[in-house]
C-alpha atoms as a PDB file:
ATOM      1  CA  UNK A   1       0.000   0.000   0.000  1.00  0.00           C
ATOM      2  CA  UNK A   2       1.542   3.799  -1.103  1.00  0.00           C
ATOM      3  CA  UNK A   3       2.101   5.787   1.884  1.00  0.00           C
ATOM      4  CA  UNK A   4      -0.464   9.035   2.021  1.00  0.00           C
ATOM      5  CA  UNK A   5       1.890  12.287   0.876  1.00  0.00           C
ATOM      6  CA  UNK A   6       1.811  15.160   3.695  1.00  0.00           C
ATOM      7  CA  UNK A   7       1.724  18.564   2.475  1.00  0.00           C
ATOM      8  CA  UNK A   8       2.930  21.812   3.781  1.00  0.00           C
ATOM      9  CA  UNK A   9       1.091  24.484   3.848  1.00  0.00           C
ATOM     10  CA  UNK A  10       0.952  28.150   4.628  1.00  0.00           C
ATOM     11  CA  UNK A  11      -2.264  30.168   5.335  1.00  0.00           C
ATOM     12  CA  UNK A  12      -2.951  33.666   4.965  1.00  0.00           C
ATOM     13  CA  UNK A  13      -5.018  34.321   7.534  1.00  0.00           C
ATOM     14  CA  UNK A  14      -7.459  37.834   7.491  1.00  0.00           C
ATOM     15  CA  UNK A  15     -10.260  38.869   9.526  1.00  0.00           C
ATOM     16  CA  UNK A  16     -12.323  42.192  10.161  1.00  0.00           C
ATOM     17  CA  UNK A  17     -15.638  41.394  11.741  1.00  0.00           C
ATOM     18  CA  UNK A  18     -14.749  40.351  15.668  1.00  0.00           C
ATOM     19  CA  UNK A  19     -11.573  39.672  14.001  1.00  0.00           C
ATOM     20  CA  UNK A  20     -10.155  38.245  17.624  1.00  0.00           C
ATOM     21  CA  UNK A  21     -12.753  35.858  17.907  1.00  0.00           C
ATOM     22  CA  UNK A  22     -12.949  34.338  14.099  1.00  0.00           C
ATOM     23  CA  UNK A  23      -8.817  34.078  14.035  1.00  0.00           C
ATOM     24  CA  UNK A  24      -8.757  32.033  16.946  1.00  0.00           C
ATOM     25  CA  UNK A  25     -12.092  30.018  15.992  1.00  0.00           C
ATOM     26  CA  UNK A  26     -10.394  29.228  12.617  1.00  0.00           C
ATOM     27  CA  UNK A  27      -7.218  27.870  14.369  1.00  0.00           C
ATOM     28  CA  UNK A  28      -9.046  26.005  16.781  1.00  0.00           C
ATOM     29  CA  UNK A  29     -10.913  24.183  13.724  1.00  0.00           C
ATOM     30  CA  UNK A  30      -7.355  23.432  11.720  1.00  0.00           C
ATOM     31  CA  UNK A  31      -5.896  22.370  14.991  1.00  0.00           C
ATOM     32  CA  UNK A  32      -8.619  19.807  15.425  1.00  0.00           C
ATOM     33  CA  UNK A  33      -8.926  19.042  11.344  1.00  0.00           C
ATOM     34  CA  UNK A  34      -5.241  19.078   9.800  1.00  0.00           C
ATOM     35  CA  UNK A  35      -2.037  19.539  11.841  1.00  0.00           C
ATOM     36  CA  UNK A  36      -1.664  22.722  13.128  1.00  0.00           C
ATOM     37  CA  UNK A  37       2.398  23.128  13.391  1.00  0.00           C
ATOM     38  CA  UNK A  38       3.032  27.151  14.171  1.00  0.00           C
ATOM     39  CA  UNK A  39       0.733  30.383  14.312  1.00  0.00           C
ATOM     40  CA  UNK A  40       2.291  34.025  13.416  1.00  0.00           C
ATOM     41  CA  UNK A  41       1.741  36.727  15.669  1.00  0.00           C
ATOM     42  CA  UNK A  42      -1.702  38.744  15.145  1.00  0.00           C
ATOM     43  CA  UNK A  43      -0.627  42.129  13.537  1.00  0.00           C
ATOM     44  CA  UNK A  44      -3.077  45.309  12.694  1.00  0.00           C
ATOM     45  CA  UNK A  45      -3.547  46.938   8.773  1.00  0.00           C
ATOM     46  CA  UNK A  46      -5.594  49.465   6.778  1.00  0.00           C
ATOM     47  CA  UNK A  47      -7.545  47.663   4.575  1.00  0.00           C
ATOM     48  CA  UNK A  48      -6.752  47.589   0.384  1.00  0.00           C
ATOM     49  CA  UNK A  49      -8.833  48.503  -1.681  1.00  0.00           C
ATOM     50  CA  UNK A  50     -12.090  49.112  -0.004  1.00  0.00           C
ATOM     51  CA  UNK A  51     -11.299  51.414   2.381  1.00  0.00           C
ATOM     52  CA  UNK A  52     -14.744  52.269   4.257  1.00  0.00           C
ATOM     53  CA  UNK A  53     -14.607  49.337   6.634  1.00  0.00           C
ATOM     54  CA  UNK A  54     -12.961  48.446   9.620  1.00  0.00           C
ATOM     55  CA  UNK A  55      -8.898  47.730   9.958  1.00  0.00           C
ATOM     56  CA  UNK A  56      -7.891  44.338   9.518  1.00  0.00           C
ATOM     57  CA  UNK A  57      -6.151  41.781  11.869  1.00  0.00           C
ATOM     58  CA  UNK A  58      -3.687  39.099  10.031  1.00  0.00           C
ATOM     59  CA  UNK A  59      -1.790  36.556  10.829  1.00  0.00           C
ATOM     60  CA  UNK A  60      -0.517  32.793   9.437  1.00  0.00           C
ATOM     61  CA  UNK A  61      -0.727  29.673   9.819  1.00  0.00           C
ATOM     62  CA  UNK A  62       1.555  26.673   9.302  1.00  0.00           C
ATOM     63  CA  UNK A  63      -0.393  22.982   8.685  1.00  0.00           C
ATOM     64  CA  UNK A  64       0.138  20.073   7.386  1.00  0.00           C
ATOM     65  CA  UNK A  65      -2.321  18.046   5.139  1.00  0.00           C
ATOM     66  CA  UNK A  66      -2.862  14.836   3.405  1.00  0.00           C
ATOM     67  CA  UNK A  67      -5.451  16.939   1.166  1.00  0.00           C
ATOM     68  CA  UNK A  68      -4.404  17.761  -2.366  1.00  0.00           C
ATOM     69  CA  UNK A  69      -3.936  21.139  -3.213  1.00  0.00           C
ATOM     70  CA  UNK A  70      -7.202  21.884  -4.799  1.00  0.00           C
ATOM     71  CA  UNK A  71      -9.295  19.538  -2.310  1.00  0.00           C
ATOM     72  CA  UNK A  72      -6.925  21.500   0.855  1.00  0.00           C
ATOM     73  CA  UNK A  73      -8.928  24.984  -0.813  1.00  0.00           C
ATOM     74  CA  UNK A  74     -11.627  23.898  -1.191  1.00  0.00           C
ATOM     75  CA  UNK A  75     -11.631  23.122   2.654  1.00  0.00           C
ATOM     76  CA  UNK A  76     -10.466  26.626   3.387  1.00  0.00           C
ATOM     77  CA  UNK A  77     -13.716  27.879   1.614  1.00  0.00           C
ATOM     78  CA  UNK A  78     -15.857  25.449   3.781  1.00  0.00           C
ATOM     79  CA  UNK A  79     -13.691  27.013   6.769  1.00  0.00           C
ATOM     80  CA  UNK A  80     -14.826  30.016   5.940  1.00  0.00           C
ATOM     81  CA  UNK A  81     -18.394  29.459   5.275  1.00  0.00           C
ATOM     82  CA  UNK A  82     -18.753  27.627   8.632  1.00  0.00           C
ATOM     83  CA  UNK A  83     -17.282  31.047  10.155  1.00  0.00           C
ATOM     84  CA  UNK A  84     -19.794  33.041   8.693  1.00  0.00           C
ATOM     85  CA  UNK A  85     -17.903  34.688   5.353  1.00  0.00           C
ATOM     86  CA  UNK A  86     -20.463  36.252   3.349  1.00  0.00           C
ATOM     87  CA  UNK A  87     -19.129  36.706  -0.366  1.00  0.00           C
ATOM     88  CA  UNK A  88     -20.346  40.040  -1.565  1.00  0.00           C
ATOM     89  CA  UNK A  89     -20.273  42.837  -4.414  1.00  0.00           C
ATOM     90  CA  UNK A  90     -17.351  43.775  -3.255  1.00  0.00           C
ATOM     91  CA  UNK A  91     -14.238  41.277  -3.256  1.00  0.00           C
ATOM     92  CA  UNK A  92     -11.928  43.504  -0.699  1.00  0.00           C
ATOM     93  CA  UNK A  93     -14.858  43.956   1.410  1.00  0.00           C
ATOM     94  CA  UNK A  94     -15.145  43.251   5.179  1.00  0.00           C
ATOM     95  CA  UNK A  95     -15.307  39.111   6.201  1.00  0.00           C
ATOM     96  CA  UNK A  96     -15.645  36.712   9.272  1.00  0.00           C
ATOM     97  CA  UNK A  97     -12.372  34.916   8.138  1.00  0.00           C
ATOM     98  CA  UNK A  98     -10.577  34.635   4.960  1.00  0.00           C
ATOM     99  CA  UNK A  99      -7.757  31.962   4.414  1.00  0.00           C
ATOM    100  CA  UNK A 100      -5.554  31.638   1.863  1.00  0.00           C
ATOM    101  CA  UNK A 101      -2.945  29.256   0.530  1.00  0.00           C
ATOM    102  CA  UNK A 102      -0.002  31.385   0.112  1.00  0.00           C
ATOM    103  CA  UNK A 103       2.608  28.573   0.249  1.00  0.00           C
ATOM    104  CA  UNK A 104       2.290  24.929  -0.948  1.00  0.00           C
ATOM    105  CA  UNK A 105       5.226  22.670  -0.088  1.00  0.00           C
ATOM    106  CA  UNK A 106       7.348  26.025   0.427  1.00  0.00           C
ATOM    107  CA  UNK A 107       6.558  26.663  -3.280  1.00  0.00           C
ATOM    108  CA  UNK A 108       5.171  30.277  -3.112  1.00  0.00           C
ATOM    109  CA  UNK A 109       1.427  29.588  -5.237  1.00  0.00           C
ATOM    110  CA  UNK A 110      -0.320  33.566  -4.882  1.00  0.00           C
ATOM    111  CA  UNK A 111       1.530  35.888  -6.106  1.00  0.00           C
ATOM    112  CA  UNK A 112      -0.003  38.535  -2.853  1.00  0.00           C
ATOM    113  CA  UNK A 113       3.208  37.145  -0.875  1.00  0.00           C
ATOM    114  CA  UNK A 114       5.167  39.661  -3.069  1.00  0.00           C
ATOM    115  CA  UNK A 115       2.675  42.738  -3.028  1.00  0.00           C
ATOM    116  CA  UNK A 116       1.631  42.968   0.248  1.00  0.00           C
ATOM    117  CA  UNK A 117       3.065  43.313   3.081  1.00  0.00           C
ATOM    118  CA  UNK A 118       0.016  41.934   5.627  1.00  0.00           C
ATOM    119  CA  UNK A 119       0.927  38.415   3.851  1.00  0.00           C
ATOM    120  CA  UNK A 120       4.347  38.671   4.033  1.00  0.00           C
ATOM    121  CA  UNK A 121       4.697  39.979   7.137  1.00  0.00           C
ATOM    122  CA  UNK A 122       3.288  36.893   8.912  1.00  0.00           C
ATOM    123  CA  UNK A 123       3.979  34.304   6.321  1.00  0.00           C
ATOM    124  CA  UNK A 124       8.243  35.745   7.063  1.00  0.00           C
ATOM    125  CA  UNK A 125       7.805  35.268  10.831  1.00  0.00           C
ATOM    126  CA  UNK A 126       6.430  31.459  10.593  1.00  0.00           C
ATOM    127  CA  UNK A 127       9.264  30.850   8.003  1.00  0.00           C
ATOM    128  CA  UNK A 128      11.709  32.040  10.452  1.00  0.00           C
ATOM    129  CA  UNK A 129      10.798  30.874  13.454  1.00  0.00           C
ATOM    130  CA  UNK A 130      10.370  27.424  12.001  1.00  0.00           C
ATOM    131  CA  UNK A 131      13.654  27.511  10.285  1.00  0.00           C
ATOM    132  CA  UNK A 132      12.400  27.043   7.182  1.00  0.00           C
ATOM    133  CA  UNK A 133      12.654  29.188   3.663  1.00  0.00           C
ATOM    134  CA  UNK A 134      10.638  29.478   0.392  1.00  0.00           C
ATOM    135  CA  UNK A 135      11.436  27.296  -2.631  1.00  0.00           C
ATOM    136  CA  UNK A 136      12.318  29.505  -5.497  1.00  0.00           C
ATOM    137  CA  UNK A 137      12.306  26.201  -7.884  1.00  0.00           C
ATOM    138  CA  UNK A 138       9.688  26.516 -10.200  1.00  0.00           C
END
């Protein structure tokens, strides 16, 4: 029998509605769902592009999955839904919880690690306090 693959994975993690309370209720689900290895620290920023809502709180997570890629997102998006995330009209508008893969087997797969600085912020602190760096192999 072929042993399962285990994937790494980096979250995004983004919140503006009781931000405090959705950040930690989305850990507490991936601790209990995938392995949960690290957590960034929670840091503070202006929101982009819609800019009549509340500041943001974001942070990262580090797991560990035996999802594939596509199935692992499409688990994010249930995350979310169970969290309350309403998709509206407007894409950078406020949410519950909003999780993205930003790294995928330290391959970096959305390109938002390089333009902004609330992803790569956190997503830099994991990878250094896990010892661990991005692979630039394509």
């Amino acid at each position: 029998m072929a042993e399962e693959v285990l994937h790494e994975c980096l979250i995004s993690v983004g919140s503006n509605i009781e931000p405090w309370t959705h950040i930690e209720q989305a850990r507490e689900i991936l601790s209990r769902e995938c392995r949960l290895i690290a957590a960034s620290s929670i840091i503070e920023t202006a929101p982009v592009g819609f800019q009549d809502q509340p500041n943001f709180l974001n942070a990262a997570f580090w797991v560990e999955t035996r999802l594939d890629r596509h199935a692992f997102k499409n688990y994010l998006r249930q995350v979310e839904d169970r969290l309350g995330r309403e998709r509206g009209k407007i894409k950078s508008g406020p949410r519950t919880i909003d999780l993205d893969i930003v790294l995928w087997n330290r391959q970096v797969v959305d390109d938002d690690y390089y333009l902004y600085d609330y992803v790569r912020r956190p997503a830099d602190e994991l990878l250094t306090t896990l010892g661990l760096s991005i692979d630039e192999a394509t």
